[in-house]
C-alpha atoms as a PDB file:
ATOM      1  CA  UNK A   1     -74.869 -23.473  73.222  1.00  0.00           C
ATOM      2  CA  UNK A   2     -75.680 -21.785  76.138  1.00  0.00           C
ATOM      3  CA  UNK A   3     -75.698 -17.576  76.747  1.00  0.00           C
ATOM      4  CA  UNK A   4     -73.039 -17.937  78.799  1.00  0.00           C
ATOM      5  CA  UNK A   5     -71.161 -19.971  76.675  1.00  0.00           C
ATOM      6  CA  UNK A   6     -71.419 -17.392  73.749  1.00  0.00           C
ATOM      7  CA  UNK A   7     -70.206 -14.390  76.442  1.00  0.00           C
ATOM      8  CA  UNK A   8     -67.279 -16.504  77.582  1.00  0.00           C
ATOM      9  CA  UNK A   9     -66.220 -17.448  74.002  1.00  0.00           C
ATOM     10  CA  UNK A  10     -66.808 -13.994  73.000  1.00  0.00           C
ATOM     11  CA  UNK A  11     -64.775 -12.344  75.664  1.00  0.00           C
ATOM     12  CA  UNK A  12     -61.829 -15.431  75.148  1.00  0.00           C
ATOM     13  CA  UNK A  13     -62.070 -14.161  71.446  1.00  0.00           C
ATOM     14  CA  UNK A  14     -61.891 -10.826  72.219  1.00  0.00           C
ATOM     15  CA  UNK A  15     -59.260 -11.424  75.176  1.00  0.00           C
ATOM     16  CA  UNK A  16     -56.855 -13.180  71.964  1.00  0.00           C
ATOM     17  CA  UNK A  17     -57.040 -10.415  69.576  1.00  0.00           C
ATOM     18  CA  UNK A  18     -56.605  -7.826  72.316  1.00  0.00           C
ATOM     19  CA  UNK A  19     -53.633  -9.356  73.601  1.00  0.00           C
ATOM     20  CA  UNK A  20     -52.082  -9.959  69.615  1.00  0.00           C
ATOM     21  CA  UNK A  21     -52.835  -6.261  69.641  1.00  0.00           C
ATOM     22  CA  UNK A  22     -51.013  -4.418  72.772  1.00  0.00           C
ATOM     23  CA  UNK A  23     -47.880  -7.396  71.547  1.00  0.00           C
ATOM     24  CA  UNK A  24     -47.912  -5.504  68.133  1.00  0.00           C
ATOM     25  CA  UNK A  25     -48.394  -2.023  69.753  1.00  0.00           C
ATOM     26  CA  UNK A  26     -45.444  -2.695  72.191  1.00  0.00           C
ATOM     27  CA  UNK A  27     -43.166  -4.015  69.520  1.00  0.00           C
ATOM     28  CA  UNK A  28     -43.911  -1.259  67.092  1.00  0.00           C
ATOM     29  CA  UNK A  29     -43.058   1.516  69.590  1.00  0.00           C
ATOM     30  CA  UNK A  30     -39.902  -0.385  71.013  1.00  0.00           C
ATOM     31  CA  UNK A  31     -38.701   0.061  66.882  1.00  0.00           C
ATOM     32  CA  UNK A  32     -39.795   3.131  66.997  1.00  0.00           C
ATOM     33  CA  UNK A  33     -37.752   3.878  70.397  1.00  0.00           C
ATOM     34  CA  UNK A  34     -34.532   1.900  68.509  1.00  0.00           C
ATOM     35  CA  UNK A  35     -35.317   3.690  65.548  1.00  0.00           C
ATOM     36  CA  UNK A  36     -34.377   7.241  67.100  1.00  0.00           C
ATOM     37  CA  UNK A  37     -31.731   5.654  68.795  1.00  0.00           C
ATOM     38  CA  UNK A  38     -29.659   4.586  65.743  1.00  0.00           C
ATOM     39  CA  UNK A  39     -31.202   7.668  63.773  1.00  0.00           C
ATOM     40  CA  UNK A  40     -29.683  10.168  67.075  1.00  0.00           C
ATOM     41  CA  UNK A  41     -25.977   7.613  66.747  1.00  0.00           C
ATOM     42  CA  UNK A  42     -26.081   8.236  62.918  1.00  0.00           C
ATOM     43  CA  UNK A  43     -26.088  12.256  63.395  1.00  0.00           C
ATOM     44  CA  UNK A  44     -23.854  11.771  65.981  1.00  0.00           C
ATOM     45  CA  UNK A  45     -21.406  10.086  63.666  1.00  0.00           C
ATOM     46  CA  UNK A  46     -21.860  12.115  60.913  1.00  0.00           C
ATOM     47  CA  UNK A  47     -21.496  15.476  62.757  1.00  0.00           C
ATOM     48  CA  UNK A  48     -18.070  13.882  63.808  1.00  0.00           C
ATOM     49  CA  UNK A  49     -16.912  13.234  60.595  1.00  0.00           C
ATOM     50  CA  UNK A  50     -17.742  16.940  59.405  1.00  0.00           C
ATOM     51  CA  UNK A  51     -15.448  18.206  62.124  1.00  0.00           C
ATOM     52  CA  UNK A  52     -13.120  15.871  61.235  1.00  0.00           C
ATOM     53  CA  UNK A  53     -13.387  17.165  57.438  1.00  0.00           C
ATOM     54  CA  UNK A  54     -13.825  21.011  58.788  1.00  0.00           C
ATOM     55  CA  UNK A  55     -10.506  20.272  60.670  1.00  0.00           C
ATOM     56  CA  UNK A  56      -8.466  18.400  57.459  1.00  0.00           C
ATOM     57  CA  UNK A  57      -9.536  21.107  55.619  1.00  0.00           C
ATOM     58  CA  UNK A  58      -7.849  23.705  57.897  1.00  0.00           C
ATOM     59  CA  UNK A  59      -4.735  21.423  58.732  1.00  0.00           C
ATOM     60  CA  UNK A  60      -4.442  21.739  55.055  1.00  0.00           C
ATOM     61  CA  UNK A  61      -4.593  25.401  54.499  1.00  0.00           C
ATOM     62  CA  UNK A  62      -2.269  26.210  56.812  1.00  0.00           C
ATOM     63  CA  UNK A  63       0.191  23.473  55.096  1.00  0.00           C
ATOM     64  CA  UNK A  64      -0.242  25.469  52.159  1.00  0.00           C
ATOM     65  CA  UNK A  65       0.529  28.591  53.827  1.00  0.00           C
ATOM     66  CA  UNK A  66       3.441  26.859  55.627  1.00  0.00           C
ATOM     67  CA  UNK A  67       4.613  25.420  52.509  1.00  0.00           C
ATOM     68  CA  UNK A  68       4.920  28.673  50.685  1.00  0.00           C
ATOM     69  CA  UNK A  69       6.700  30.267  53.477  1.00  0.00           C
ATOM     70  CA  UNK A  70       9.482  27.418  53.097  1.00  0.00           C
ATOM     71  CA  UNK A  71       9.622  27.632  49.516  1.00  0.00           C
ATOM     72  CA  UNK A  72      10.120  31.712  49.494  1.00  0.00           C
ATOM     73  CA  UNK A  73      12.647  31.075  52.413  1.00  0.00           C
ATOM     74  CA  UNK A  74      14.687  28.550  50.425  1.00  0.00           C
ATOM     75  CA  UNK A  75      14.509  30.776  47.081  1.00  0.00           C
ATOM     76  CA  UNK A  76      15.834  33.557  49.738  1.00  0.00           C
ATOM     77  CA  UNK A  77      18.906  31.152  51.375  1.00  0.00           C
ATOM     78  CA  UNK A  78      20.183  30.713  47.898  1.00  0.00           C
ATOM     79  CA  UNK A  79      20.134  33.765  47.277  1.00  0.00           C
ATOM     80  CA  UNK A  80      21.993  34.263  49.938  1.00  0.00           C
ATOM     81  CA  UNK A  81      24.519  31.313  49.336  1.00  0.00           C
ATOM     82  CA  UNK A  82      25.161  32.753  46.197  1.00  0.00           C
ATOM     83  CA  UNK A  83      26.217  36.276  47.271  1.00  0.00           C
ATOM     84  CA  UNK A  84      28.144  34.785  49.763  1.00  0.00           C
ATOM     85  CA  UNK A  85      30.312  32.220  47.947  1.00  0.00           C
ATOM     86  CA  UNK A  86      30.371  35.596  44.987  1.00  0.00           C
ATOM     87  CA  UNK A  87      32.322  37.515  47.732  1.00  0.00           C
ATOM     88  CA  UNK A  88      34.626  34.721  49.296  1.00  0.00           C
ATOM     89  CA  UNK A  89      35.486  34.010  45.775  1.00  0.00           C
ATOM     90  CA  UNK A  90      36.130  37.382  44.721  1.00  0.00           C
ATOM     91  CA  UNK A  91      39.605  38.254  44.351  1.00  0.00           C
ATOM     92  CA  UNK A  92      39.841  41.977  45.086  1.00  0.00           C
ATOM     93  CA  UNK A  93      38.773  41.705  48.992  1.00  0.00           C
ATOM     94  CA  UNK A  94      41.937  39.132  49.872  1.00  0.00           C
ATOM     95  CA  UNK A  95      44.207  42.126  48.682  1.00  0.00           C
ATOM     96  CA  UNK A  96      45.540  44.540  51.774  1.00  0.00           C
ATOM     97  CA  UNK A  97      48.103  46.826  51.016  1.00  0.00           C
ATOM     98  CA  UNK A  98      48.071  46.004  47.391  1.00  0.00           C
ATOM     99  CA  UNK A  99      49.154  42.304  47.981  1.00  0.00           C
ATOM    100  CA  UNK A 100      47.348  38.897  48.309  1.00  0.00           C
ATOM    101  CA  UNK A 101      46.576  37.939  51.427  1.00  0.00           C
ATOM    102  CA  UNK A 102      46.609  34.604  52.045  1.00  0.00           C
END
């Protein structure tokens, strides 16, 4: 073999593994570059679904709070159904001028 033939398999050698190179280079940081793209879509999702929970958890609460307001409201109507029904049923009011009034 010739010198030149050496340099010119050399640098063909050389030219190979450089090129397998820069292809493993450019595929490791387009992985990297998808990599913090699904990594920046995952916190996006999961920030949403806190809110979400941060909201639930307030739509709740104020159920609650809603919720006892009926029930002391209801206790409070019949109450108030009861006195009521206590006086139309009461016999002494439907007297006027010491007779039933009908």
């Amino acid at each position: 073999m010739s010198e030149i033939e050496i340099v010119l398999t050399i640098i063909s050698v050389l030219g190979t593994l450089s090129s397998i190179l820069f292809a493993y280079l450019a595929f490791h940081k387009g992985s990297k570059a998808d990599e913090k793209k699904d990594g920046k879509s995952e916190g996006v999702l999961l920030s949403d679904v806190g809110y979400i929970k941060s909201s639930i958890d307030r739509i709740e609460k104020t159920l609650d709070k809603l919720q006892a307001k009926y029930d002391d409201l209801h206790a409070r109507l019949i109450l108030v159904e009861e006195k009521v029904n206590n006086h139309i049923e009461d016999q002494n009011i439907h007297i006027k001028g010491g007779k039933k009034h009908e």
